[in-house]
C-alpha atoms as a PDB file:
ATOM      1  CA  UNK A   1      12.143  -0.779  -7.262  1.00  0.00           C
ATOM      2  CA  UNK A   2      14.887  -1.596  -9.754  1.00  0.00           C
ATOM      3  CA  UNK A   3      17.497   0.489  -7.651  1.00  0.00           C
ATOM      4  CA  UNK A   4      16.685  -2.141  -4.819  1.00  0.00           C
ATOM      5  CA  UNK A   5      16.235  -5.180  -7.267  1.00  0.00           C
ATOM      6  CA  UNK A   6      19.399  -4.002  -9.285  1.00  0.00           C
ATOM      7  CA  UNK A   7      19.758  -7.214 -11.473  1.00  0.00           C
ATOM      8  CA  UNK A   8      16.216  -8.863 -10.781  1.00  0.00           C
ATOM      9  CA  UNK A   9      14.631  -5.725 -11.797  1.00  0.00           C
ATOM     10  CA  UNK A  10      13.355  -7.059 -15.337  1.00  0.00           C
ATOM     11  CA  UNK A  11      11.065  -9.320 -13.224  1.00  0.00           C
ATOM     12  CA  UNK A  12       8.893  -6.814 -11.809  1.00  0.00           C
ATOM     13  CA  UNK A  13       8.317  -4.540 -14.750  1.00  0.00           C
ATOM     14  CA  UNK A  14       4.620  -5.580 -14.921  1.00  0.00           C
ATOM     15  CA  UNK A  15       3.824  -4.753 -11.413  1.00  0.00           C
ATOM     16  CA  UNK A  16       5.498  -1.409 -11.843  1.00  0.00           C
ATOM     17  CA  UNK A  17       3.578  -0.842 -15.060  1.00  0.00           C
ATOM     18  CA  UNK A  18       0.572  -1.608 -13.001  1.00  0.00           C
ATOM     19  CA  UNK A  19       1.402   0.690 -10.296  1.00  0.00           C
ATOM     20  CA  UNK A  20       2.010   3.605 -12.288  1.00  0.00           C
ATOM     21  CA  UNK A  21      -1.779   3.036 -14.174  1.00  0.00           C
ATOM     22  CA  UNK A  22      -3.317   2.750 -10.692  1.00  0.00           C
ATOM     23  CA  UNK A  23      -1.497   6.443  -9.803  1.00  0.00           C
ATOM     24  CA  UNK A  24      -2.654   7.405 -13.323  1.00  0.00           C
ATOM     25  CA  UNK A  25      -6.460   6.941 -11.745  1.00  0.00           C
ATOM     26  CA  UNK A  26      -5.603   8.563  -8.418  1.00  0.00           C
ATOM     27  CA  UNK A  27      -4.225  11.991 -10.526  1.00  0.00           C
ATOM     28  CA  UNK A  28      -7.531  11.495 -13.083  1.00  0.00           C
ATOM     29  CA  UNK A  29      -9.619  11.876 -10.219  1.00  0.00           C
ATOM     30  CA  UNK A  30      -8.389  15.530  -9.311  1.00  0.00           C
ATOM     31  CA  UNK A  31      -8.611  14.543  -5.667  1.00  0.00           C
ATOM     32  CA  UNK A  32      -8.392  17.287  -2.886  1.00  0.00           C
ATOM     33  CA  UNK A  33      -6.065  15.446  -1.135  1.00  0.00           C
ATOM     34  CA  UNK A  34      -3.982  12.351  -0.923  1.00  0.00           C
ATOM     35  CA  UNK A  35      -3.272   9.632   1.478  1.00  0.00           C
ATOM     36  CA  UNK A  36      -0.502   7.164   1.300  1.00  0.00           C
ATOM     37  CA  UNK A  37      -0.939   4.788   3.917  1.00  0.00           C
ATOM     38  CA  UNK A  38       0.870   1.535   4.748  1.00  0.00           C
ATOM     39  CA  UNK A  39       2.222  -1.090   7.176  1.00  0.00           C
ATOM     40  CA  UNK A  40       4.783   0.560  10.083  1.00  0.00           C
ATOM     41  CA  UNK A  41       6.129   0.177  13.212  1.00  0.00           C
ATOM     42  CA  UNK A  42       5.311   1.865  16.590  1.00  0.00           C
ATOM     43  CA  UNK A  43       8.009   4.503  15.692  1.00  0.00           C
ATOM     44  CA  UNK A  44       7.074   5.113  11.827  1.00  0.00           C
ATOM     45  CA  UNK A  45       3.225   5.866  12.245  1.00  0.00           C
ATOM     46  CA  UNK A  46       3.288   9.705  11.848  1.00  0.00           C
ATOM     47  CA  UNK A  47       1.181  11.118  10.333  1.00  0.00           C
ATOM     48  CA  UNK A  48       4.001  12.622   7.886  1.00  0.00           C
ATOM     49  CA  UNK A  49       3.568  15.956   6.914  1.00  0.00           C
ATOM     50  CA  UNK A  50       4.038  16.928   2.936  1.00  0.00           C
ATOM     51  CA  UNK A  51       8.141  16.887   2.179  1.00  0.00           C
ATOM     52  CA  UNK A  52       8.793  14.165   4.320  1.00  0.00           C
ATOM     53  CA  UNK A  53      12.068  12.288   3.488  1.00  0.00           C
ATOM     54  CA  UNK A  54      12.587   8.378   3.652  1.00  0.00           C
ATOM     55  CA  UNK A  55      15.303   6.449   2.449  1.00  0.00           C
ATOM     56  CA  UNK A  56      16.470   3.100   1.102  1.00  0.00           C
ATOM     57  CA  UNK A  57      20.245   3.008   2.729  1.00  0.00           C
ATOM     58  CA  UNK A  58      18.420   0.248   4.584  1.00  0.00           C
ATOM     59  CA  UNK A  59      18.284  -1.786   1.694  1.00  0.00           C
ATOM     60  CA  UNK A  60      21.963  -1.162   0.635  1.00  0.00           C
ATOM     61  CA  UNK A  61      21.024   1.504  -1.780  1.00  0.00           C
ATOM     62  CA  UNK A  62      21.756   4.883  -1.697  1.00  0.00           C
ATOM     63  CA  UNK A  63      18.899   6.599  -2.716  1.00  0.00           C
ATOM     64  CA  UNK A  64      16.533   9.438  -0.787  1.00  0.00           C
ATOM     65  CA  UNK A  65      13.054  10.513  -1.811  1.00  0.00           C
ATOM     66  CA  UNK A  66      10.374  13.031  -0.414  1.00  0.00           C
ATOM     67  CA  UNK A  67       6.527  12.420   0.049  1.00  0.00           C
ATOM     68  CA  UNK A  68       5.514  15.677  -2.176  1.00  0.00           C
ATOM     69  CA  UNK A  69       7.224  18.882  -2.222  1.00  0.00           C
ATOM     70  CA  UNK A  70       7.565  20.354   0.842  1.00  0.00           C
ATOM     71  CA  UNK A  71      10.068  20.919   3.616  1.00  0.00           C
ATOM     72  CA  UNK A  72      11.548  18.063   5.071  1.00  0.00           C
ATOM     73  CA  UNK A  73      10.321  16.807   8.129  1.00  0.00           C
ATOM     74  CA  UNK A  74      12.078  15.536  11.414  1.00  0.00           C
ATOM     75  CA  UNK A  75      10.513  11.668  11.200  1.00  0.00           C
ATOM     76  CA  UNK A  76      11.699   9.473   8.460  1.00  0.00           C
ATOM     77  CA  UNK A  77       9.323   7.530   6.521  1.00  0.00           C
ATOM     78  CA  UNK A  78       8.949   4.192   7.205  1.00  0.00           C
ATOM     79  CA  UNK A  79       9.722   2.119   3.927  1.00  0.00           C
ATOM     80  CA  UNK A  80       6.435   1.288   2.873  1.00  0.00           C
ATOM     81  CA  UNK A  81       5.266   4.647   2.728  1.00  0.00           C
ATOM     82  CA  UNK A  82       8.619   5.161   1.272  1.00  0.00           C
ATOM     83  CA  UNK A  83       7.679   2.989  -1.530  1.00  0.00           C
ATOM     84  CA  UNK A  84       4.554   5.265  -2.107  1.00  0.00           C
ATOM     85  CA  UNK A  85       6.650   8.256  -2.028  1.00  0.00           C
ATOM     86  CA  UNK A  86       9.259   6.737  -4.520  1.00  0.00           C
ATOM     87  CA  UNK A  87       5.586   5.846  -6.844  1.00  0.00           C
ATOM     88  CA  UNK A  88       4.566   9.401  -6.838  1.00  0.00           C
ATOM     89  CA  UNK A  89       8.043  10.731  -7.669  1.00  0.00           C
ATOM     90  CA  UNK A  90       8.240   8.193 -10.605  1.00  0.00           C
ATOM     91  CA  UNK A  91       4.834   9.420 -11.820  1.00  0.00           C
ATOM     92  CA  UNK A  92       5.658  12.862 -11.346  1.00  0.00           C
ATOM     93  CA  UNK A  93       2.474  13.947  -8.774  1.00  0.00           C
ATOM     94  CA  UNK A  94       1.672  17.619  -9.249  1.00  0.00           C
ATOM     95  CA  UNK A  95      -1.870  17.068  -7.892  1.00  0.00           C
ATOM     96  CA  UNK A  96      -3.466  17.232  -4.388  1.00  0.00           C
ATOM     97  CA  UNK A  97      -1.494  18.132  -0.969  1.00  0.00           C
ATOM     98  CA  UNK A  98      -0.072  14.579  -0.030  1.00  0.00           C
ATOM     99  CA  UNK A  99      -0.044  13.172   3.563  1.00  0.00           C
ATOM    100  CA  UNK A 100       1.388  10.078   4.916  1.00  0.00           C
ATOM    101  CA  UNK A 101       0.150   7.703   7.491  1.00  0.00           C
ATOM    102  CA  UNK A 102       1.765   4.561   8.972  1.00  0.00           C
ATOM    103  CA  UNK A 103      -0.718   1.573  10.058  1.00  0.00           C
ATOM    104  CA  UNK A 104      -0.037  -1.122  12.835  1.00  0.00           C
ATOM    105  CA  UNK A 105      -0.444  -4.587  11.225  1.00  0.00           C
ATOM    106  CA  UNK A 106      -1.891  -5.793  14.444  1.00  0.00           C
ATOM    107  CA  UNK A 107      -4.797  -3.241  14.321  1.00  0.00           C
ATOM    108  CA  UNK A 108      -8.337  -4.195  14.498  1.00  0.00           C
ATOM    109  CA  UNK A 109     -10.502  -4.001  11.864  1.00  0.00           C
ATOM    110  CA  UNK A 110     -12.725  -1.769  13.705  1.00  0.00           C
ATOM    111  CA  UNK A 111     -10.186   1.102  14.084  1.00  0.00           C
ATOM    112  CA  UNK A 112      -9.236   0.124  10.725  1.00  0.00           C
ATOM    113  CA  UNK A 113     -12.699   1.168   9.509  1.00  0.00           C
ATOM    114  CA  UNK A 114     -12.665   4.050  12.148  1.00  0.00           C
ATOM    115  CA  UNK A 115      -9.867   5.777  10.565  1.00  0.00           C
ATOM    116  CA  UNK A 116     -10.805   5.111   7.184  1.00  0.00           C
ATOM    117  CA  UNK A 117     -14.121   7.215   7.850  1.00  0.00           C
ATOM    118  CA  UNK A 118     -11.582  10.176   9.676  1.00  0.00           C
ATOM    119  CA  UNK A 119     -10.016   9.896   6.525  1.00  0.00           C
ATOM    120  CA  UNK A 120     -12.898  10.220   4.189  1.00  0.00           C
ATOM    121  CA  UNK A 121     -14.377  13.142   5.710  1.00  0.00           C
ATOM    122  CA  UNK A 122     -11.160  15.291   5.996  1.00  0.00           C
ATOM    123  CA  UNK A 123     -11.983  16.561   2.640  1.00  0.00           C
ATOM    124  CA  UNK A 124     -14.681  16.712  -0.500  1.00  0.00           C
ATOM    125  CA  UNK A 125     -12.526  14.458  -2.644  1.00  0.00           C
ATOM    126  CA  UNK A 126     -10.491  12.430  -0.793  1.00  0.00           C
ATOM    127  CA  UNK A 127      -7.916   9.904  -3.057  1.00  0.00           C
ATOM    128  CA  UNK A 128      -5.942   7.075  -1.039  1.00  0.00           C
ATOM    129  CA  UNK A 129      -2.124   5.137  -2.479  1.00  0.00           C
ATOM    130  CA  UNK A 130      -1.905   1.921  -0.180  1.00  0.00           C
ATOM    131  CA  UNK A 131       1.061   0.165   0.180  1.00  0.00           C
ATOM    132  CA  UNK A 132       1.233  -3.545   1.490  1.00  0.00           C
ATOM    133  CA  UNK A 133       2.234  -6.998   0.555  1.00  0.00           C
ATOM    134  CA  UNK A 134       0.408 -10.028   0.786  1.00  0.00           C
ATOM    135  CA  UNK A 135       1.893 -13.460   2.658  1.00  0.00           C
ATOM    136  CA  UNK A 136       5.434 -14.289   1.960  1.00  0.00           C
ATOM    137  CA  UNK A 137       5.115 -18.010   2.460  1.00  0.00           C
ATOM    138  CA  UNK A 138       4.166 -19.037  -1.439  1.00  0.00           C
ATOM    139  CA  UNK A 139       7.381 -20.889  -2.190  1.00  0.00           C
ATOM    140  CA  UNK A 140       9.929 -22.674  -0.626  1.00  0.00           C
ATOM    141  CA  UNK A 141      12.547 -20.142  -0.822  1.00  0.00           C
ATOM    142  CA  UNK A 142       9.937 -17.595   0.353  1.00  0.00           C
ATOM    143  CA  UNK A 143      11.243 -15.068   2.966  1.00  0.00           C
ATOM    144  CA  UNK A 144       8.689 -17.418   5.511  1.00  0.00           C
ATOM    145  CA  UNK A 145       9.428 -20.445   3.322  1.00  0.00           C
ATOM    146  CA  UNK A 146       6.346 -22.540   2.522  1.00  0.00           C
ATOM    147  CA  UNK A 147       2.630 -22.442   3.480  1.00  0.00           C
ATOM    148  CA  UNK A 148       0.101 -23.990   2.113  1.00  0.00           C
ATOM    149  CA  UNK A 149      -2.580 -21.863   3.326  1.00  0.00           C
ATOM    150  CA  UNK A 150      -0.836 -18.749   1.707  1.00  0.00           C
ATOM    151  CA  UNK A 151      -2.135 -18.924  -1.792  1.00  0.00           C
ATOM    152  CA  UNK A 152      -5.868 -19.104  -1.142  1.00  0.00           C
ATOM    153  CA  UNK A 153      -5.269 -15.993   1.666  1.00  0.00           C
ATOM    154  CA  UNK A 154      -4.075 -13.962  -1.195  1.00  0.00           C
ATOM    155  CA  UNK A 155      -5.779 -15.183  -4.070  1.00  0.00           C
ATOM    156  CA  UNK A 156      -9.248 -14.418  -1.888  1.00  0.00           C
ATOM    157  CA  UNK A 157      -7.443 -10.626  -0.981  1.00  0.00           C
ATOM    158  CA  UNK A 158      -6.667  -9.896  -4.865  1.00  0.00           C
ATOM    159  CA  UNK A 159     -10.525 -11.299  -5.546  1.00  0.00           C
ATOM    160  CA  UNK A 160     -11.911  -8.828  -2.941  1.00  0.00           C
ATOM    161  CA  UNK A 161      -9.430  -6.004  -3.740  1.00  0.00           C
ATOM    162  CA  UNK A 162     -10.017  -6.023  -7.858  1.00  0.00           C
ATOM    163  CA  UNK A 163     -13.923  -6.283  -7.436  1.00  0.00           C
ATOM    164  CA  UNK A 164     -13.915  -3.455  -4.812  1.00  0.00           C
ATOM    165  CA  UNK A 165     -15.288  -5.805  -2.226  1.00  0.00           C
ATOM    166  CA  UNK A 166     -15.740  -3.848   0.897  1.00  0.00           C
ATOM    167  CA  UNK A 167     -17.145  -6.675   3.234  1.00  0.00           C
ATOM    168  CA  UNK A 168     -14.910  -9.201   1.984  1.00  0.00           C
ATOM    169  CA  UNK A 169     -11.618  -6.870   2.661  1.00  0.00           C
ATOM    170  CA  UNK A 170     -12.839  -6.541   5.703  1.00  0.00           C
ATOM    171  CA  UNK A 171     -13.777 -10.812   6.874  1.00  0.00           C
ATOM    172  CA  UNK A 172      -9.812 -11.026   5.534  1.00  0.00           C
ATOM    173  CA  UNK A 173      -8.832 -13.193   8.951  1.00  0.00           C
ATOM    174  CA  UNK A 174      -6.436 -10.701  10.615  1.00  0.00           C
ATOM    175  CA  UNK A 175      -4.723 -13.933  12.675  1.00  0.00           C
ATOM    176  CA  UNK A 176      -3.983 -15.831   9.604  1.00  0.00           C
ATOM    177  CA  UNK A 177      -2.610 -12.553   8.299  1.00  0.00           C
ATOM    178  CA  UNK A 178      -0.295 -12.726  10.823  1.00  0.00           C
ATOM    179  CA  UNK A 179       0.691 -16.335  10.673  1.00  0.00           C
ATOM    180  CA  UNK A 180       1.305 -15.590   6.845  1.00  0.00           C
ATOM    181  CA  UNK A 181       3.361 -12.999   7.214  1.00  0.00           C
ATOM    182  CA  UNK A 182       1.155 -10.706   5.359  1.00  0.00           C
ATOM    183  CA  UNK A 183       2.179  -6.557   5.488  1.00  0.00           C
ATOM    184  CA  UNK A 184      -1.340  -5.458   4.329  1.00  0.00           C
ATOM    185  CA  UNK A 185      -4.433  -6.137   6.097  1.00  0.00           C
ATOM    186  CA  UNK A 186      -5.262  -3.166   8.194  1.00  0.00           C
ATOM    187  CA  UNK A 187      -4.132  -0.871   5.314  1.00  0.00           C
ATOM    188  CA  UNK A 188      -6.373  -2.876   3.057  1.00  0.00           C
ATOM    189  CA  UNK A 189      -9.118  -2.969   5.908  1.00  0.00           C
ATOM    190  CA  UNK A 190      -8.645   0.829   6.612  1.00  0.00           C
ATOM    191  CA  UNK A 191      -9.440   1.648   2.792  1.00  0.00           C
ATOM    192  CA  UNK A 192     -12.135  -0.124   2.786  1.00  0.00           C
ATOM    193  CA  UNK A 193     -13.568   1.774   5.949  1.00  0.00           C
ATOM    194  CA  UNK A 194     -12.839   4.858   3.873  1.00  0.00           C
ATOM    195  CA  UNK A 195     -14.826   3.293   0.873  1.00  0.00           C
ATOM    196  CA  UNK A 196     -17.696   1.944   2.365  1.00  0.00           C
ATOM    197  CA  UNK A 197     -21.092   3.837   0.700  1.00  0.00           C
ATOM    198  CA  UNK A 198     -18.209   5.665  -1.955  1.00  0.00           C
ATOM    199  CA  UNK A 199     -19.926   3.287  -4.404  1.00  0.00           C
ATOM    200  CA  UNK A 200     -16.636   2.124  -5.794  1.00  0.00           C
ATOM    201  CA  UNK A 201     -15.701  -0.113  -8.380  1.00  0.00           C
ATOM    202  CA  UNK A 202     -12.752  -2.303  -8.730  1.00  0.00           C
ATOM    203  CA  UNK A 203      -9.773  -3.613 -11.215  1.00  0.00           C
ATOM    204  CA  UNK A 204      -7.114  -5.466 -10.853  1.00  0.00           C
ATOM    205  CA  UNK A 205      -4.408  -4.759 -12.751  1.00  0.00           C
ATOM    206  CA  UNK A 206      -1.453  -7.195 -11.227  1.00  0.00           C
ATOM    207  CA  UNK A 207      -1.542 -10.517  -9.351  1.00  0.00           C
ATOM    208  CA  UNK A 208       1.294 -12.402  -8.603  1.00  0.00           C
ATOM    209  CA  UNK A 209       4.330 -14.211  -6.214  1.00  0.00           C
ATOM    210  CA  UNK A 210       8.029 -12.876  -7.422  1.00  0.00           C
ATOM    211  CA  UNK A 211       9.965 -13.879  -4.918  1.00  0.00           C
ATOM    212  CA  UNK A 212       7.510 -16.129  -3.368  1.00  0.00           C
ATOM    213  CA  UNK A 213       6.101 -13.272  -1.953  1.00  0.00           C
ATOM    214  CA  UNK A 214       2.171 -12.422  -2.735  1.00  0.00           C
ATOM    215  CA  UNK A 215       2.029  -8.615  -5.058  1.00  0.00           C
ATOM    216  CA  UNK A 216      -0.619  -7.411  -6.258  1.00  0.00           C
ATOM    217  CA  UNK A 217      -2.118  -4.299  -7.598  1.00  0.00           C
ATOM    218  CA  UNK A 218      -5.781  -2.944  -7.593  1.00  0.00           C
ATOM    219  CA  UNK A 219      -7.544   0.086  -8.157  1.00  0.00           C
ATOM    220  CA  UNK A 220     -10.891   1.301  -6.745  1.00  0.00           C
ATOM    221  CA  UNK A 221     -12.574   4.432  -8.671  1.00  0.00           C
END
């Protein structure tokens, strides 16, 4: 978010680019509804309703933004699914009723697949935004400074998420996750419970470590 990045913005403008094509594909697919899920705490989860507020004061910046139109709910968003909320706005979403939902990192990639499938079947056309980093450990100056095993866990996580590879999302080893400090595996493993039998192929549009930190951006259509 430049706002957040302020002078290091210039740096990300290819990941943002790439964010803003993969909403392009959610709003060409004139879904029913959308879901932005990501990582959150116990107290974040929700769901959040349409018009739900987060902000980035957090961060040191000043700014607010709303998940959809709607009246503003009592919860705040957690900041990934603030993130998502801050993507729509950016892209202007007129489309589908949105709905948030925050995911526990440490859950199992059998709920994971379990609410994926609740998901799926809430509507005919069903269109997901999922927010999550991969390890920060890719550099020495990394937020979790230096780990050799980080690069391989993401570079097999952008293979699986750009070819749309259901099975392989879900082997993604949820300990090492956690040892790598890694903010996405049960969102990643809860799309693909939604996907499984969708028939679903993959792109991915954005793969790389700013910061030391593993981004990357796919979409599934």
């Amino acid at each position: 978010m430049p706002e957040v990045a302020s002078g290091a913005a210039p740096e990300m403008d290819d990941a943002r680019a790439a964010c803003y094509d993969a909403v392009g594909v959610l709003a060409a697919a004139r879904p029913d509804r959308l879901y932005v899920l990501g990582p959150a705490e116990q107290s974040g989860r929700g769901p959040h309703p349409q018009g739900s507020r987060g902000s980035f004061r957090g961060f040191g910046v000043d700014l607010e933004v709303s998940l959809g139109k709607g009246d503003p709910a009592r919860r705040e968003l957690p900041p990934s699914l603030a993130v998502g909320a801050w993507l729509l706005e950016r892209t202007d979403w007129t489309g589908a009723p949105v709905e948030g939902l925050g995911v526990g990192e440490p859950l199992a990639r059998e709920r994971c697949a379990s609410v994926g499938k609740e998901l799926a079947s809430s509507a005919d056309r069903v269109a997901l935004l999922v927010m999550g980093d991969g390890s920060n450990c890719r550099t020495l100056k990394a937020p979790g400074y230096f780990d050799d095993r980080a690069a391989a866990f993401d570079a097999e996580a952008a293979r699986a998420l750009g070819s749309a590879d259901i099975p392989a999302v879900f082997a993604l080893d949820a300990e090492l996750a956690y040892e790598l400090n890694v903010a996405g595996r049960s969102s990643w493993q809860t799309l693909a419970g939604a996907a499984e039998d969708a028939g679903l192929a993959g792109r991915l549009l954005y793969d790389d470590a700013p910061y030391g930190v593993g981004y990357l951006v796919a979409s599934w259509s």
